[in-house]
Protein backbone atom coordinates (compact mmCIF):
# COMPACT_ATOMS: atom_id res chain seq x y z
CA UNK A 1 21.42 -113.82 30.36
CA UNK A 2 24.84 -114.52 28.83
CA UNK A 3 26.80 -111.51 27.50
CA UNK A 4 26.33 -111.10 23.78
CA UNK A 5 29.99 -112.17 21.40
CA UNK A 6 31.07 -109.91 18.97
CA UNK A 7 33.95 -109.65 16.89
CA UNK A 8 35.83 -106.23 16.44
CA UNK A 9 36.28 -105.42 12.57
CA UNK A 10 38.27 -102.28 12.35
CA UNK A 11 40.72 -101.47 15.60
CA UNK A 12 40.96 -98.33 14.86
CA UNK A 13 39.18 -95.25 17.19
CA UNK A 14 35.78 -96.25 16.50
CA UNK A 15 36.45 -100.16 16.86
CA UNK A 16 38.00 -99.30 19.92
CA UNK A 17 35.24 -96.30 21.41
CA UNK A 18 32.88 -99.53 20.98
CA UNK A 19 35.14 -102.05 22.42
CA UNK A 20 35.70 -100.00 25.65
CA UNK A 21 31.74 -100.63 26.35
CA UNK A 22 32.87 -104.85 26.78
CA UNK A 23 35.02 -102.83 29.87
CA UNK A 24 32.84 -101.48 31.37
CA UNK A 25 29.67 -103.89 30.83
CA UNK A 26 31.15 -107.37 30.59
CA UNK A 27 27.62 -108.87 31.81
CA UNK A 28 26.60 -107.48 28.49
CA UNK A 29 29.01 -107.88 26.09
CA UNK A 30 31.96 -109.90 25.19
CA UNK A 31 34.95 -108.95 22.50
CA UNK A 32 35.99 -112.60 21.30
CA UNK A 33 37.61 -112.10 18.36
CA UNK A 34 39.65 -108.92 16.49
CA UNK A 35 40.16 -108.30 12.63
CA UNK A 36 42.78 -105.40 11.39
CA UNK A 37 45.79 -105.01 9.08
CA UNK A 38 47.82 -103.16 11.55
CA UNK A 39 49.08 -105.90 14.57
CA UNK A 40 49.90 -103.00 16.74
CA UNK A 41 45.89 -102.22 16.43
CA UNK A 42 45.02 -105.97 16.91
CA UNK A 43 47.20 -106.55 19.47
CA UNK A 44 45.66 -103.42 21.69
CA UNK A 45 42.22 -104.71 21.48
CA UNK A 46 43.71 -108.56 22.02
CA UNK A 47 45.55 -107.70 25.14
CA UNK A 48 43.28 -105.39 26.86
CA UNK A 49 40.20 -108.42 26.15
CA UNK A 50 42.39 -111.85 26.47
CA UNK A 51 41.32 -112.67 22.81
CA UNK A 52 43.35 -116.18 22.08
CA UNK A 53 45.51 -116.16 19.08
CA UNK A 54 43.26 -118.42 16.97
CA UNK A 55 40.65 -115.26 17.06
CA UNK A 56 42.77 -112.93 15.76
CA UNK A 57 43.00 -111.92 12.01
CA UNK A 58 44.51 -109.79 9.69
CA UNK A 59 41.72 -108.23 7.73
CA UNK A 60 37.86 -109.07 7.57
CA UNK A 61 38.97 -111.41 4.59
CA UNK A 62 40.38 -113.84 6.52
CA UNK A 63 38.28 -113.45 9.42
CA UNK A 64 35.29 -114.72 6.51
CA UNK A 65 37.02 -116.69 4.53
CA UNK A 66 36.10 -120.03 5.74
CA UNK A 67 32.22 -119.54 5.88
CA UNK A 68 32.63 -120.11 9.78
CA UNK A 69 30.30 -118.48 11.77
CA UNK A 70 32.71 -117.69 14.77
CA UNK A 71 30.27 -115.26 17.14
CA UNK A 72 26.69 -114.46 16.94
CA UNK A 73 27.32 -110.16 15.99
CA UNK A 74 30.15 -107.97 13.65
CA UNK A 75 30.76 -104.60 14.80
CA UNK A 76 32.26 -103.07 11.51
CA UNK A 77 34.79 -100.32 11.86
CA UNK A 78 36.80 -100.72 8.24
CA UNK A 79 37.29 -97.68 6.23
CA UNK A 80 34.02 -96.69 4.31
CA UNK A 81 35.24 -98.16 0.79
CA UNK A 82 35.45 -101.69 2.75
CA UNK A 83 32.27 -101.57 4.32
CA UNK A 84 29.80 -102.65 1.14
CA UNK A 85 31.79 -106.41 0.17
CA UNK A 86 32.68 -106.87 4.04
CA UNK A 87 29.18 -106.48 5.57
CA UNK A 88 27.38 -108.28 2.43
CA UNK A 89 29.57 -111.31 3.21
CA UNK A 90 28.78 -110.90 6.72
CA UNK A 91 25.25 -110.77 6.14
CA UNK A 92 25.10 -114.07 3.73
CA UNK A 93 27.09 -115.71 6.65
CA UNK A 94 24.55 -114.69 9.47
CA UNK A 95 25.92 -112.12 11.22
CA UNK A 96 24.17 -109.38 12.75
CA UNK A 97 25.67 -106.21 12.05
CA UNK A 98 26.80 -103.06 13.86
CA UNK A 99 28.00 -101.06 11.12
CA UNK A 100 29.95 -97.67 11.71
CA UNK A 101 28.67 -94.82 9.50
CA UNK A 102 28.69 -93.84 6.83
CA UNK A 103 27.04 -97.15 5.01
CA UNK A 104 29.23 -96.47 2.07
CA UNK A 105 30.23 -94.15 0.20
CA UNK A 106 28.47 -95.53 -3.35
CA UNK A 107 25.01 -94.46 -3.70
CA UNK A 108 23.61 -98.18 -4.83
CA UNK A 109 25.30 -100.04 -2.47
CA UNK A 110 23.63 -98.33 0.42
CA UNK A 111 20.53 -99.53 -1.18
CA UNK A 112 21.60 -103.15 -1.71
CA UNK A 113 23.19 -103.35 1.83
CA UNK A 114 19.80 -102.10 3.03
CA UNK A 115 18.10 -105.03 0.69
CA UNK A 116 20.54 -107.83 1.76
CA UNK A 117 19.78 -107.25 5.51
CA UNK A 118 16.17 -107.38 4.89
CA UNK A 119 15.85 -110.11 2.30
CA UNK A 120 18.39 -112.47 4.51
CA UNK A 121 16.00 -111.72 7.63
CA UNK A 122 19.56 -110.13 9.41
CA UNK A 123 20.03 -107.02 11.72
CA UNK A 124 21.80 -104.36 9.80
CA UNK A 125 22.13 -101.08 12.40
CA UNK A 126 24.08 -98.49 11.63
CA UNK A 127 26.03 -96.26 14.02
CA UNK A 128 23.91 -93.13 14.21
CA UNK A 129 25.44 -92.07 17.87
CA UNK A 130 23.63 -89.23 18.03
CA UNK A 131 20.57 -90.32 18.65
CA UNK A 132 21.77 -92.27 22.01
CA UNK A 133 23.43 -88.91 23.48
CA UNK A 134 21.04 -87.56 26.70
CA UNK A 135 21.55 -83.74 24.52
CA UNK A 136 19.15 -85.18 21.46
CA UNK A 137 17.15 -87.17 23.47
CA UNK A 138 16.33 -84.36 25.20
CA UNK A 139 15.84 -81.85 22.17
CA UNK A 140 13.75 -84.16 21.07
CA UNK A 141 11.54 -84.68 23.80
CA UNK A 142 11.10 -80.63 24.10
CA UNK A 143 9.79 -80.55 20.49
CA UNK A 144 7.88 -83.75 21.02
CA UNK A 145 6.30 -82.13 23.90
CA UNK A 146 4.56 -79.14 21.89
CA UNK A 147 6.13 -76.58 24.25
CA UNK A 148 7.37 -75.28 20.70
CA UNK A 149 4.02 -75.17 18.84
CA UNK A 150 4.07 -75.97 15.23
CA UNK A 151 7.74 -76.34 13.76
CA UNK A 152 8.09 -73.66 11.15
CA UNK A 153 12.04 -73.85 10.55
CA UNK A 154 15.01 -75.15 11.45
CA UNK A 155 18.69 -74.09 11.20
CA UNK A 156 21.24 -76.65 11.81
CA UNK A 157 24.85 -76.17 11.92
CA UNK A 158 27.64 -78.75 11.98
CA UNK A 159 31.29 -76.46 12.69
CA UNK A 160 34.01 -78.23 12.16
CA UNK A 161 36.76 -76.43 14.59
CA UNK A 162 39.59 -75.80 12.07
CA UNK A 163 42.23 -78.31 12.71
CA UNK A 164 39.34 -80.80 12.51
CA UNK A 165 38.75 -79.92 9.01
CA UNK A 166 42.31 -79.88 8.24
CA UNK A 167 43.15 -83.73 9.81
CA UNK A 168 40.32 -85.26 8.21
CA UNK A 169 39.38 -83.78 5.56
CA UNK A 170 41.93 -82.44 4.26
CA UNK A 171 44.84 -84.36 5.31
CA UNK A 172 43.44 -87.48 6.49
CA UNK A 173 41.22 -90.74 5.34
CA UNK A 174 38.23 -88.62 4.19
CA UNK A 175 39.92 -85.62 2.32
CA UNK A 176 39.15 -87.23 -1.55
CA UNK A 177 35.98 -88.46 -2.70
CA UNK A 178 36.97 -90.72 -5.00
CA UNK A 179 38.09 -92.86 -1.78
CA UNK A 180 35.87 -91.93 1.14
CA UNK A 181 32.90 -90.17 -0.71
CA UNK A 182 31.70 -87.07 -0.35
CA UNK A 183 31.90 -84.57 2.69
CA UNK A 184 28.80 -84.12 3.12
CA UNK A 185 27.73 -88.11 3.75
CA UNK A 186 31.06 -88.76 5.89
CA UNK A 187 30.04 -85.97 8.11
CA UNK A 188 26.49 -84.79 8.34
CA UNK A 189 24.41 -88.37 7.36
CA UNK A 190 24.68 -87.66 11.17
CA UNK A 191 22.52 -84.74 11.55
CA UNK A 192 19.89 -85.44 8.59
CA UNK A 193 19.75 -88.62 10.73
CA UNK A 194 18.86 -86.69 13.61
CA UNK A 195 16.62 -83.72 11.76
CA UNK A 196 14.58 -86.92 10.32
CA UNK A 197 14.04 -88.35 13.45
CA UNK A 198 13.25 -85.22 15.26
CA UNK A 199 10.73 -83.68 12.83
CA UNK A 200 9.31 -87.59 11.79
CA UNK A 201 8.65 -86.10 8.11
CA UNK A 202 9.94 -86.90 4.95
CA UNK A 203 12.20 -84.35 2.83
CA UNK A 204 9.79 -83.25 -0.47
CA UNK A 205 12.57 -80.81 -1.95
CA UNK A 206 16.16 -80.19 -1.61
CA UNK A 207 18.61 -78.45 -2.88
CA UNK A 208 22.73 -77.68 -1.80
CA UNK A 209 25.57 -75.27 -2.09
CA UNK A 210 29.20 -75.76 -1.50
CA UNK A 211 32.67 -75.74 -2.70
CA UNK A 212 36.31 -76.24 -2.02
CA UNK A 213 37.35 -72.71 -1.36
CA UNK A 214 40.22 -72.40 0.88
CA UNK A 215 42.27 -75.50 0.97
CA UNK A 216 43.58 -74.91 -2.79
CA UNK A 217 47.48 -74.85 -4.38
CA UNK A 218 46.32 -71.11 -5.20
CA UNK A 219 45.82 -70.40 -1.46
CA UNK A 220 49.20 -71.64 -0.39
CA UNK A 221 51.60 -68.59 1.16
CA UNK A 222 54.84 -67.71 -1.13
CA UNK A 223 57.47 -70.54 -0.20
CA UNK A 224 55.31 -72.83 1.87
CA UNK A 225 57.01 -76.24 0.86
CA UNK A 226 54.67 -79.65 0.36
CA UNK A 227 55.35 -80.67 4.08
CA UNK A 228 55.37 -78.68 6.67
CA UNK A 229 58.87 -80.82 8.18
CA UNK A 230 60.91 -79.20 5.35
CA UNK A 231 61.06 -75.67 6.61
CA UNK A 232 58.03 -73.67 6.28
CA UNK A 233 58.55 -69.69 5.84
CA UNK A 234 55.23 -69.09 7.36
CA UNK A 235 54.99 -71.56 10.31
CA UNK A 236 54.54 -69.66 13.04
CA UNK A 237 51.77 -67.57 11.51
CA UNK A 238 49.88 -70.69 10.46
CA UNK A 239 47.33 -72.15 12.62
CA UNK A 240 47.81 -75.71 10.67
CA UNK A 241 51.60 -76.66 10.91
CA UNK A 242 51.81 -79.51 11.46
CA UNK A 243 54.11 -80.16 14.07
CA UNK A 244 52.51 -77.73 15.93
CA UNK A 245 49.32 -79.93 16.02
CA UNK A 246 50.86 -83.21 15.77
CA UNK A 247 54.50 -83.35 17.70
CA UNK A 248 53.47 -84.08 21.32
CA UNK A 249 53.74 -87.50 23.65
CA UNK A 250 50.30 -88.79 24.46
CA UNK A 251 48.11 -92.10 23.39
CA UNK A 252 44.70 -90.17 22.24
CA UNK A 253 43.21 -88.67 19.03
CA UNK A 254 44.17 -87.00 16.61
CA UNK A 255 47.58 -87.87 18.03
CA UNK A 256 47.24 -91.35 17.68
CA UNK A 257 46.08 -91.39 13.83
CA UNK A 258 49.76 -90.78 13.06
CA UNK A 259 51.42 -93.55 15.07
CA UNK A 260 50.33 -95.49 18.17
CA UNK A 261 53.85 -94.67 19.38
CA UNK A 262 53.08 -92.11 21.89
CA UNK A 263 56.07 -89.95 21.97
CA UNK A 264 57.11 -86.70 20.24
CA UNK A 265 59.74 -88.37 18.57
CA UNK A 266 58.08 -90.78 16.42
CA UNK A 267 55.45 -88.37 15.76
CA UNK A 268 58.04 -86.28 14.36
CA UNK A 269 59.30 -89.04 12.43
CA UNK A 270 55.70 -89.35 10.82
CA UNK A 271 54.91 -86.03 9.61
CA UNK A 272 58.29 -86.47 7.49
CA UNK A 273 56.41 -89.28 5.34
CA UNK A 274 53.42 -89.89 6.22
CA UNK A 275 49.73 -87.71 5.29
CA UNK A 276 49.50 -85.36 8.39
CA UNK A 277 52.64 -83.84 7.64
CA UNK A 278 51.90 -82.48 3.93
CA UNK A 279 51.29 -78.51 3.74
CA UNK A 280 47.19 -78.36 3.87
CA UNK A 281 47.64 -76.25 0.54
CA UNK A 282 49.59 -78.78 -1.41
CA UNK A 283 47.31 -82.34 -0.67
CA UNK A 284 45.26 -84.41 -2.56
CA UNK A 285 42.24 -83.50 -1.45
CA UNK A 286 38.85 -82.36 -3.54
CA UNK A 287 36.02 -82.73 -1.05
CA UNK A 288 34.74 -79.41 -0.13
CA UNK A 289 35.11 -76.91 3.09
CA UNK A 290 31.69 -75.72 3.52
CA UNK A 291 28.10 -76.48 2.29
CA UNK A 292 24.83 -75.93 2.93
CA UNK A 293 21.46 -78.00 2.41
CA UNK A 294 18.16 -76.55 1.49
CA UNK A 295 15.11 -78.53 2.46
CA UNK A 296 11.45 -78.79 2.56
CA UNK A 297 9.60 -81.04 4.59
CA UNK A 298 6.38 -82.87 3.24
CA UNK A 299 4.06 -80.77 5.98
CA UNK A 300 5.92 -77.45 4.66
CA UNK A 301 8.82 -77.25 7.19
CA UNK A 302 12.07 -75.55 5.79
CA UNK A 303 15.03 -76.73 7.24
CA UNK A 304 18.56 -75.74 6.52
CA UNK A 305 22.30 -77.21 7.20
CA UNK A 306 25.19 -75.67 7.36
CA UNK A 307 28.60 -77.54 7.52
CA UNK A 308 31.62 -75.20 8.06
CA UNK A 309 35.07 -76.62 8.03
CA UNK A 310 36.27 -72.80 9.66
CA UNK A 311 35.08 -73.51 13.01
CA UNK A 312 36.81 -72.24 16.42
CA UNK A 313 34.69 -74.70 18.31
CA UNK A 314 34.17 -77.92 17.26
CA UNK A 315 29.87 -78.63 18.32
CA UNK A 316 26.70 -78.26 16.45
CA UNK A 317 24.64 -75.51 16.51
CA UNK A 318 20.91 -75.23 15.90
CA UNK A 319 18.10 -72.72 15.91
CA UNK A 320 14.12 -74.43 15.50
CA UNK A 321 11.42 -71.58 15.47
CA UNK A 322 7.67 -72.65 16.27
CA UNK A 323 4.34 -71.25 16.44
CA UNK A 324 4.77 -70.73 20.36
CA UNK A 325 8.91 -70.56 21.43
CA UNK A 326 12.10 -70.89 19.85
CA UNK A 327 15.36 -73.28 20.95
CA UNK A 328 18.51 -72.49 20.80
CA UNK A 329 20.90 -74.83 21.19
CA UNK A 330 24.96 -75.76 21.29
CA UNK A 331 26.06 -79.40 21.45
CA UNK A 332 29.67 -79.50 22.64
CA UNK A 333 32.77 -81.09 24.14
CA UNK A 334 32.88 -77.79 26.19
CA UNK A 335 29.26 -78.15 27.68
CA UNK A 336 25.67 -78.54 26.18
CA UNK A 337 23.10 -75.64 26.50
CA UNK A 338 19.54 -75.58 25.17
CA UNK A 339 16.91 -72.71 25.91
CA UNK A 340 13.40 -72.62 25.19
CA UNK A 341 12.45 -68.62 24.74
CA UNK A 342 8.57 -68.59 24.81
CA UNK A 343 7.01 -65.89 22.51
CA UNK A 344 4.06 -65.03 24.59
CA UNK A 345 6.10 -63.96 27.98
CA UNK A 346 9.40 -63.52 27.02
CA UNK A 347 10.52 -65.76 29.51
CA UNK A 348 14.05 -67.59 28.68
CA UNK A 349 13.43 -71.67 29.93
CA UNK A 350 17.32 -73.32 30.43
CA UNK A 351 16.71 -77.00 29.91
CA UNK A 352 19.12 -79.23 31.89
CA UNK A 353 21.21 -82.55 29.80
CA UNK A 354 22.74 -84.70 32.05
CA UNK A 355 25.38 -86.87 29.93
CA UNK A 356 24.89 -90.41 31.18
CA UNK A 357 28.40 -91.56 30.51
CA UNK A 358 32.01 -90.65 29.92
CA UNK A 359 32.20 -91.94 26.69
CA UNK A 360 32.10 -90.78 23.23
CA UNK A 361 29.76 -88.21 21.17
CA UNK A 362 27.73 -86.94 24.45
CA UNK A 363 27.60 -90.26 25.57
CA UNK A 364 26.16 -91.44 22.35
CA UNK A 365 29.09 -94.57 21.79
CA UNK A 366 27.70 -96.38 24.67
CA UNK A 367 24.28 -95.91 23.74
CA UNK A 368 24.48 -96.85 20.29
CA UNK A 369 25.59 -99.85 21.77
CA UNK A 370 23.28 -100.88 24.41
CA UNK A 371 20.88 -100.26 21.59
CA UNK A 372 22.51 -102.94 19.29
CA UNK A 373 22.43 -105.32 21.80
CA UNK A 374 18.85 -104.64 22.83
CA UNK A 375 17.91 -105.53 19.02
CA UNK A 376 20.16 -108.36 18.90
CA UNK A 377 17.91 -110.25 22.14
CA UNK A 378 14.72 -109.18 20.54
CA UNK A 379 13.72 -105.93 22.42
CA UNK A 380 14.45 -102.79 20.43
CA UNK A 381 14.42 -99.92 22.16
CA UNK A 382 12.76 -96.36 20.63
CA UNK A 383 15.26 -94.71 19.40
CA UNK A 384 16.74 -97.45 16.89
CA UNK A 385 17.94 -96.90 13.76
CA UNK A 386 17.61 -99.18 11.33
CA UNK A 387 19.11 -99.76 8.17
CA UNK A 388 16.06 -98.44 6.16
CA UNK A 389 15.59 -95.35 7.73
CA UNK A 390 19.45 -94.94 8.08
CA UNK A 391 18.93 -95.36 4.26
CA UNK A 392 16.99 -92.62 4.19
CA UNK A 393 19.69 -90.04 5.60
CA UNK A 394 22.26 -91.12 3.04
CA UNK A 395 19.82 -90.37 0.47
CA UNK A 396 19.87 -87.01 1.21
CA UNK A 397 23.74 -86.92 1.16
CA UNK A 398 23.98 -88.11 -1.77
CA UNK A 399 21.14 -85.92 -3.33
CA UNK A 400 22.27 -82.58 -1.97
CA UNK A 401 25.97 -84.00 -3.66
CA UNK A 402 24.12 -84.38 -6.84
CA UNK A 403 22.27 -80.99 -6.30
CA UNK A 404 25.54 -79.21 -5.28
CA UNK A 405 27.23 -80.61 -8.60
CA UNK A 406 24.02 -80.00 -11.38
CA UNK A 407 22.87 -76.92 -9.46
CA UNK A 408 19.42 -78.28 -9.92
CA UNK A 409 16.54 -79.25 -7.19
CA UNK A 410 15.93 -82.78 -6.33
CA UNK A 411 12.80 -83.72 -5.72
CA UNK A 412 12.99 -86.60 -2.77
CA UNK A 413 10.09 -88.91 -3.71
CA UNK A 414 11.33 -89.34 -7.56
CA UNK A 415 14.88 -89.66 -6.41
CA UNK A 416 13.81 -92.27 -3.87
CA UNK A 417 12.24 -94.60 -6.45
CA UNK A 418 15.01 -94.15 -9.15
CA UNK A 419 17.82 -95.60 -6.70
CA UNK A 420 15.74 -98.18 -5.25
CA UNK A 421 14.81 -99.56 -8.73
CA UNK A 422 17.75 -99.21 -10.27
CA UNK A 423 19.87 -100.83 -6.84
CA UNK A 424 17.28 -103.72 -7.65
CA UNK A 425 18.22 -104.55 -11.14
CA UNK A 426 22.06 -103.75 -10.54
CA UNK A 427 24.36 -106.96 -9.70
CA UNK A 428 27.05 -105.21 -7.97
């Protein structure tokens, strides 16, 4: 069978994490075409895939603009605010889609995207990596298995290791909601992704707590100027200057988000204008630091998440108790761990994860992939996410935002209805 087209939409780090699978599995896929403001970006992806001239555009506006269908699937890697007009318009023009989380950031539009792709007959899957790393697979084939008994409860943490927090959140393309959305959608529809597909119940009641606490004008040490190029009295006793984090040679991320030019010198030369330079205490940023999400499942289950933007480790964390053992486990750059301690004997189980690839989120990139392209010939496999139950995990975001905000409880079934009726008679 021929290798599936696509047509890169976004050459940033995520365009280009899905691009590199084309590499390394040209019998499966082919990169024919790239779309991005930035030529430097279009002209990586161009060169490294022989894309001809004619299949290269600026922006996914002119990529669409002449109603030409020019391969048979989209992987879309625009910034979040682009992703509702651009993948609608894709849709109408018979695309299939491989959208990068989140959806978007607008609560409706998640709705109507979900809508579109069902109403047109169209294959709308979102990027939900996690599921395609060998570490979830094989958490959830331990609680599949009933080794665990009866879940009870759940603790799941996502900890953000410090400068993480700082260079996206704070600093970078995510740091304001009015632009990217809220935190807690552009960084954990991820793991109630995952919790949903794991437990394979339905969230009854939720309810969230979180703020903006530490990256605040108030916070900022006596003198500290707006960027950190302009000579910062406390620099060497903080653990986000930015030159520090940012001034080295070297093509990869977060380096990279400043300038493709990998030297120290141009990186320099960023920080003096650009976002990653300002002081972390004086940018416009509102999204918050840390929250936590209450739930209850619809067969009783609690489960809670915790996102921490304080980390000293970037990697999840996550603690489910049943009726016969208890896992622990750490998903990390550094190494994956889970362990099954059984109640009755004592006995501590260490459960081996193999990573099946080199590439991205626990080998989760590739996968999501593969997965994409099974759907695409007609053979999804079991771990697909599709747009309606990816749906579902933005939901939450957006109702433990609204429960965070009203300090109120939302109860899931109501809320579900509301949006999905009111999505219908919107024309957005």
């Amino acid at each position: 069978m021929a290798a599936i087209d696509t047509i890169i939409v976004g050459a940033g780090g995520r365009g280009n994490a899905y691009a590199k699978f084309a590499s390394e599995y040209p019998s499966e896929l082919s990169v024919v075409g790239v779309a991005d403001p930035e030529q430097i970006r279009r002209d990586r992806i161009a060169t490294y895939h022989d894309i001809s001239p004619q299949m290269q555009f600026d922006g996914w506006e002119s990529l669409l603009e002449s109603g030409e269908k020019r391969a048979s699937t989209v992987m879309n890697c625009t910034m979040d605010r682009m992703h509702y007009e651009s993948t609608m318009q894709m849709l109408n023009q018979g695309y299939d889609v491989l959208l990068e989380k989140p959806m978007t950031p607008v609560l409706h539009e998640n709705v109507k995207l979900v809508q579109k792709a069902e109403d047109a007959g169209r294959l709308l899957q979102i990027c939900h990596v996690l599921r395609y790393s060998p570490f979830w697979q094989k958490l959830k084939e331990v609680v599949d298995s009933g080794v665990l008994g009866r879940i009870v409860s759940v603790t799941h943490r996502e900890n953000l290791i410090f400068w993480h927090m700082s260079h996206s959140f704070v600093r970078g393309n995510w740091r304001n909601e009015e632009t990217s959305g809220p935190m807690i959608l552009s960084k954990c529809c991820h793991d109630f992704d995952i919790l949903l597909w794991i437990l394979k119940k339905n969230v009854v009641h939720l309810n969230s707590f979180g703020s903006l606490t530490h990256f605040r004008p108030e916070n900022a040490p006596e003198g500290a100027p707006l960027r950190c190029t302009d000579g910062c009295p406390v620099a060497e006793q903080c653990k986000y200057e930015a030159t520090r984090l940012y001034a080295h040679d070297g093509d990869r991320w977060p380096l990279n988000a400043l300038t493709y030019v990998p030297t120290q010198e141009a990186r320099l030369e960023a920080l003096k204008t650009g976002w990653y330079g300002r002081c972390v205490y004086h940018c416009d940023n509102d999204v918050v630091d840390h929250q936590t999400v209450n739930m209850e499942m619809e067969d009783g289950t609690t489960v809670t998440l915790v996102m921490n933007g304080q980390g000293d480790e970037e990697c999840r964390t996550m603690r489910w108790d049943g009726t016969k053992a208890t896992l622990y486990g750490k998903f990390s750059g550094l190494g994956n761990e889970i362990t099954i301690h059984h109640h009755l004997s004592g006995r501590v189980e260490h459960v081996d994860v193999i990573d099946r690839d080199s590439s991205g989120h626990g080998g989760g990139d590739f996968g999501i992939v593969r997965s994409f392209l099974n759907a695409v010939q007609g053979t999804p496999d079991d771990s697909i996410t599709t747009a309606r139950e990816s749906l579902e995990s933005h939901l939450l975001a957006f109702a433990a935002e609204e429960s965070r905000k009203d300090k109120t409880t939302i109860y899931m079934p109501e809320y579900r209805e509301r949006v999905e009726q009111e999505a219908r008679a919107m024309d957005i």
